[in-house]
N, C-alpha and C. Protein backbone atom coordinates (compact mmCIF):
# COMPACT_ATOMS: atom_id res chain seq x y z
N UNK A 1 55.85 91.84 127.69
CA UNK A 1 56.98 92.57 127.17
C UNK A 1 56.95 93.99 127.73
N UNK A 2 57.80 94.89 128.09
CA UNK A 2 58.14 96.18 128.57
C UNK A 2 58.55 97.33 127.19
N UNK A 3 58.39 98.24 127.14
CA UNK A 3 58.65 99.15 126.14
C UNK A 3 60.03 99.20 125.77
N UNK A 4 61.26 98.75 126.68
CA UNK A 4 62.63 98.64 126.27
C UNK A 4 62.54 97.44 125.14
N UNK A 5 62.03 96.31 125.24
CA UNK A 5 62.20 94.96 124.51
C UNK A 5 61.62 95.27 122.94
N UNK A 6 61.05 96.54 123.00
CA UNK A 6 60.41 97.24 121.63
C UNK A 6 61.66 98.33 121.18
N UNK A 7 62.62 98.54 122.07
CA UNK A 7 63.66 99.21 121.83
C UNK A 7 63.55 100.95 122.31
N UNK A 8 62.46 101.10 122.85
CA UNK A 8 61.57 102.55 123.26
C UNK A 8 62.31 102.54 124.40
N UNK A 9 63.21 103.99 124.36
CA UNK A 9 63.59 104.68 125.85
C UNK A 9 63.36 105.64 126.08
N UNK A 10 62.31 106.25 125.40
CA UNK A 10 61.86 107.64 126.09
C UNK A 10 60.60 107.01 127.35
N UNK A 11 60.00 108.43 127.88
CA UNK A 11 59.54 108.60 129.33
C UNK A 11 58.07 107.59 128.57
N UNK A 12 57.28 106.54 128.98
CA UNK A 12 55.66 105.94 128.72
C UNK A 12 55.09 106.80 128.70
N UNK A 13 54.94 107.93 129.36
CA UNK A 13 53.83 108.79 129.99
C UNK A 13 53.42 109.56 127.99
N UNK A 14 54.33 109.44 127.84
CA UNK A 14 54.50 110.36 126.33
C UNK A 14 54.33 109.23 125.22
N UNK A 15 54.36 108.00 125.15
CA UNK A 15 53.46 106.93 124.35
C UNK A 15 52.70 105.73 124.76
N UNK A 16 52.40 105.09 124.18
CA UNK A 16 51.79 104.12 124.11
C UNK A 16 51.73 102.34 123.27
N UNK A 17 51.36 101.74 123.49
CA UNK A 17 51.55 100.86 122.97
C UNK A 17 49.91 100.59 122.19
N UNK A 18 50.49 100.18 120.87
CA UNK A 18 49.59 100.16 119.94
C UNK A 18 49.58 98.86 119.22
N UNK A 19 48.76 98.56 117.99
CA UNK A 19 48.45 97.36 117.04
C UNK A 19 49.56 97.82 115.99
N UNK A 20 50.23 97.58 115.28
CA UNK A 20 50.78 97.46 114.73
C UNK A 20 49.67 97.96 113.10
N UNK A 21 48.95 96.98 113.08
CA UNK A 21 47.59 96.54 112.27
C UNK A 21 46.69 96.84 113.25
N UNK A 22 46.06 97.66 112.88
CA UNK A 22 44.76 98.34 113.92
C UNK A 22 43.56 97.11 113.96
N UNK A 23 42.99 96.90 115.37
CA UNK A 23 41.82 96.12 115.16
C UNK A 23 40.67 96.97 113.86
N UNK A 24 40.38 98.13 114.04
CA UNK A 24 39.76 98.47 112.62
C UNK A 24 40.23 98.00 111.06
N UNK A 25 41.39 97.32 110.91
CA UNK A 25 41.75 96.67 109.55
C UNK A 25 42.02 95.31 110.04
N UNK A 26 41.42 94.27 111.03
CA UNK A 26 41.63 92.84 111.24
C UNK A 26 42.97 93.26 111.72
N UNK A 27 43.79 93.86 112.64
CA UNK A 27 44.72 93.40 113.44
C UNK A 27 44.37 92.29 114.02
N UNK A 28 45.62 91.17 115.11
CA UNK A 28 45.27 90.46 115.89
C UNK A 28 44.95 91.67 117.20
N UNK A 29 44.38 91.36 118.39
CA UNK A 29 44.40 92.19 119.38
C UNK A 29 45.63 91.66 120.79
N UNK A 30 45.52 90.00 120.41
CA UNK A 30 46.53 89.46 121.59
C UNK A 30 47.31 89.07 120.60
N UNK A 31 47.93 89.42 119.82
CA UNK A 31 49.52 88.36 119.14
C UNK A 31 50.26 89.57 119.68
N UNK A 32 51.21 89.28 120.13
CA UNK A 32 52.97 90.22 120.45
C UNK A 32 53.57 90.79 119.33
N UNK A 33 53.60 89.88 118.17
CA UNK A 33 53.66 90.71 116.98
C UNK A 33 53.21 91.51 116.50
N UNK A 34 52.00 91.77 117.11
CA UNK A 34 51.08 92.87 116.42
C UNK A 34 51.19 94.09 117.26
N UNK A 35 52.03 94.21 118.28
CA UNK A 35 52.32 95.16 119.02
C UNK A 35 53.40 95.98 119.15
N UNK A 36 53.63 97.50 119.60
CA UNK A 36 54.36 97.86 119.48
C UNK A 36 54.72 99.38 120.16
N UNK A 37 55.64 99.46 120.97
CA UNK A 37 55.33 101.30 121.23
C UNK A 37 55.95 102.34 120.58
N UNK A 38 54.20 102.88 120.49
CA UNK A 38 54.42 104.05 119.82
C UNK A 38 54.58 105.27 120.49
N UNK A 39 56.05 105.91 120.09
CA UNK A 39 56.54 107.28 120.71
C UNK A 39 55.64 108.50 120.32
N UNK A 40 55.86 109.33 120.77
CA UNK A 40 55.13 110.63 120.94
C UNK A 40 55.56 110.86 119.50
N UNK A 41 53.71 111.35 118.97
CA UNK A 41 54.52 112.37 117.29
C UNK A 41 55.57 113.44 117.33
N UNK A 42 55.95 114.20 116.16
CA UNK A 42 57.07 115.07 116.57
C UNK A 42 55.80 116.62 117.16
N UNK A 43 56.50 116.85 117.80
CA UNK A 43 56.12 118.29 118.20
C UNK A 43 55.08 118.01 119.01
N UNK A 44 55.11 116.96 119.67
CA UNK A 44 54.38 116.85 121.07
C UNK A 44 55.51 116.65 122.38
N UNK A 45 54.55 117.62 123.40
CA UNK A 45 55.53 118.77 124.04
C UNK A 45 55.65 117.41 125.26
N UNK A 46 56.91 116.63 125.54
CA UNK A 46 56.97 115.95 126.79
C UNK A 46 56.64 116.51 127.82
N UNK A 47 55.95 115.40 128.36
CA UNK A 47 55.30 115.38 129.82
C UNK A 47 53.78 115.82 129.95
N UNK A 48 53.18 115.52 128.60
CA UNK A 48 51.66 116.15 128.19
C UNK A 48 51.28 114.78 128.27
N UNK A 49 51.69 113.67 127.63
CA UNK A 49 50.72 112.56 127.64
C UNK A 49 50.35 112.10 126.58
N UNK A 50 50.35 110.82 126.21
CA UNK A 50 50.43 109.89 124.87
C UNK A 50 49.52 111.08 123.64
N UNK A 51 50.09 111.11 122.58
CA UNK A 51 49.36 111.55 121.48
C UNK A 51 49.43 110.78 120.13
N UNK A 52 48.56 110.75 119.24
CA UNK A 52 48.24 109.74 119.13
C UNK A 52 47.94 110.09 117.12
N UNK A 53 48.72 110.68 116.20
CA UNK A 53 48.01 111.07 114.72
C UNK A 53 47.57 109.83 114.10
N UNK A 54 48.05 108.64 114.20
CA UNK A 54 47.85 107.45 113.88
C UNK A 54 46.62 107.14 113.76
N UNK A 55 45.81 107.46 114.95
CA UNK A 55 44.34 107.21 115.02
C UNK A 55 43.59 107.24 113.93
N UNK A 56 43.59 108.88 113.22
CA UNK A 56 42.57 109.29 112.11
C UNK A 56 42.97 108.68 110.59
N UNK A 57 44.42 108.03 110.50
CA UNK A 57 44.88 107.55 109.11
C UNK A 57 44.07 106.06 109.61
N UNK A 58 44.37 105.09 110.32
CA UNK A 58 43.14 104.25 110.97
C UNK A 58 41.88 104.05 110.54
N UNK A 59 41.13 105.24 110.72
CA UNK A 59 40.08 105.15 110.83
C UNK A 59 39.73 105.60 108.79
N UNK A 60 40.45 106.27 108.48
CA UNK A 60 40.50 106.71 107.23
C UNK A 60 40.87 105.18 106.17
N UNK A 61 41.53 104.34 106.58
CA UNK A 61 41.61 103.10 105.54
C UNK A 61 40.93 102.38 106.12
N UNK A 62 40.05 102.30 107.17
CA UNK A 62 39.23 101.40 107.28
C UNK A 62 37.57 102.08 106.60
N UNK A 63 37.68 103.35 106.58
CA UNK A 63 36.56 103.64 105.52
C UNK A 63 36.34 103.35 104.46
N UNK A 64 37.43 103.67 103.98
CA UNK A 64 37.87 103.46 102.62
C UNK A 64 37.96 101.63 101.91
N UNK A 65 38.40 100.98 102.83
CA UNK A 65 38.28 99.57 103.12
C UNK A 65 36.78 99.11 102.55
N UNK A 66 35.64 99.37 103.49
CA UNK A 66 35.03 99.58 103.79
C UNK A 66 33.74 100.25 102.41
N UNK A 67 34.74 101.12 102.08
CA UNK A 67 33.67 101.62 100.82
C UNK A 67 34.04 101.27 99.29
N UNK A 68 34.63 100.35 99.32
CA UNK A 68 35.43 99.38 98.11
C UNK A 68 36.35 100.45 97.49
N UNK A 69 37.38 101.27 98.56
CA UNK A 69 38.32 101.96 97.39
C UNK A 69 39.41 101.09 97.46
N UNK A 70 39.67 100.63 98.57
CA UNK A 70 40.97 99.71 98.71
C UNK A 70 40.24 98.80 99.01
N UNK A 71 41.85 97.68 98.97
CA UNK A 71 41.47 96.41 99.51
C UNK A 71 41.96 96.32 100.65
N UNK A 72 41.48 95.47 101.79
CA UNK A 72 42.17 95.10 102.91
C UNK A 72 43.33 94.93 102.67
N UNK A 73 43.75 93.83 102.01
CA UNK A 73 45.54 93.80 102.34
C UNK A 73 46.17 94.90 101.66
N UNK A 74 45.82 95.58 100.79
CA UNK A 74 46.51 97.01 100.51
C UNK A 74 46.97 98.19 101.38
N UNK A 75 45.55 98.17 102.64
CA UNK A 75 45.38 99.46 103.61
C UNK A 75 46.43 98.46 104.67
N UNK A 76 46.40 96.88 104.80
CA UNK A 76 47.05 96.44 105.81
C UNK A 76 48.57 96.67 105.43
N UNK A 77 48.67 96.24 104.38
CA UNK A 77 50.36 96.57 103.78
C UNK A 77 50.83 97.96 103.91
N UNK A 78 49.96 99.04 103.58
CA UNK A 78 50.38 100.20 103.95
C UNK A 78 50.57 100.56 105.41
N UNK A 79 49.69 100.70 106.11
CA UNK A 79 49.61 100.75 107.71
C UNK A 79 51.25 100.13 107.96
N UNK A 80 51.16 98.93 107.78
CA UNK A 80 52.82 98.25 108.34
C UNK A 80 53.60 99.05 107.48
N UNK A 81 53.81 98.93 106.33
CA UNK A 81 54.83 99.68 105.82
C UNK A 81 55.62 100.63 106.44
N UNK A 82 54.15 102.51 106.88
CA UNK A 82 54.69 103.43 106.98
C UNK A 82 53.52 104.05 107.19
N UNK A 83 52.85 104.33 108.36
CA UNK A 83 51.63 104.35 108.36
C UNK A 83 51.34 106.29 108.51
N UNK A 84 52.38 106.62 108.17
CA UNK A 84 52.78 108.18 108.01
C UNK A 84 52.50 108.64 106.39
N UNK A 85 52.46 107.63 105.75
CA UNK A 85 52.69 107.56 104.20
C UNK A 85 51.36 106.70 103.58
N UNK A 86 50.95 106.25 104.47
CA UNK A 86 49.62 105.07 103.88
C UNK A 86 48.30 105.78 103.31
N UNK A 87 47.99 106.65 103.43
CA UNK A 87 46.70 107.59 102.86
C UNK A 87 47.50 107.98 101.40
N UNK A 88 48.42 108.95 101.54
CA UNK A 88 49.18 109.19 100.33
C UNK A 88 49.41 107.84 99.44
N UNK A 89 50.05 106.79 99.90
CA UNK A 89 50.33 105.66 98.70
C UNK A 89 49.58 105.04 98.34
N UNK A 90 47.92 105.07 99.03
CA UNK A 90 46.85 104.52 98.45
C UNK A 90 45.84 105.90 97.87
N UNK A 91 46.21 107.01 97.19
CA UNK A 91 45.78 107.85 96.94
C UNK A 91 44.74 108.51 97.76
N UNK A 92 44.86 108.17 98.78
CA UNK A 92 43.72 108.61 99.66
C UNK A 92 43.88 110.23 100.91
N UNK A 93 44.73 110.59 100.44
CA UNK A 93 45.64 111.78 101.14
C UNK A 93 44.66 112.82 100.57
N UNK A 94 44.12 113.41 102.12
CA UNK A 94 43.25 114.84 101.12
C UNK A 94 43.81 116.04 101.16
């Protein structure tokens, strides 16, 4: 698949394609569904190169996962939901 078929028309150089469901919370790594490109956050300056805030909320419900505050399908439901909002709706926003 190409980044248009994801509906993405800005420049690649400025995102990336990501898990949908991060392999750190049991994403698949090869399903198509689980993929997706992700555009540049706001206030990243085009023509700098994929950036990426997604990463540390990631790594933050898979701790948490991890240290029995959530459950997997809670941090997975959030992540898909709105993964801008997923620390906050599992109280985990510091």
């Amino acid at each position: 698949m190409n980044a248009a078929s994801y509906g993405y028309t800005g420049k690649m150089g400025d995102a990336e394609y990501d898990h949908l469901v991060s392999l750190q919370l049991g994403g698949d790594p090869n399903d198509a569904r689980n993929l997706w490109v992700e555009p540049a956050d706001p206030g990243h300056k085009p023509g700098s190169g994929a950036n990426n805030l997604k990463e540390p909320v990631e790594t933050k419900l898979h701790t948490a996962v991890c240290a029995g505050k959530v459950t997997l399908k809670a941090a997975q439901n959030a992540i898909v939901t709105d993964w801008t909002t997923a620390l906050a709706k599992l109280g985990l926003a510091a």
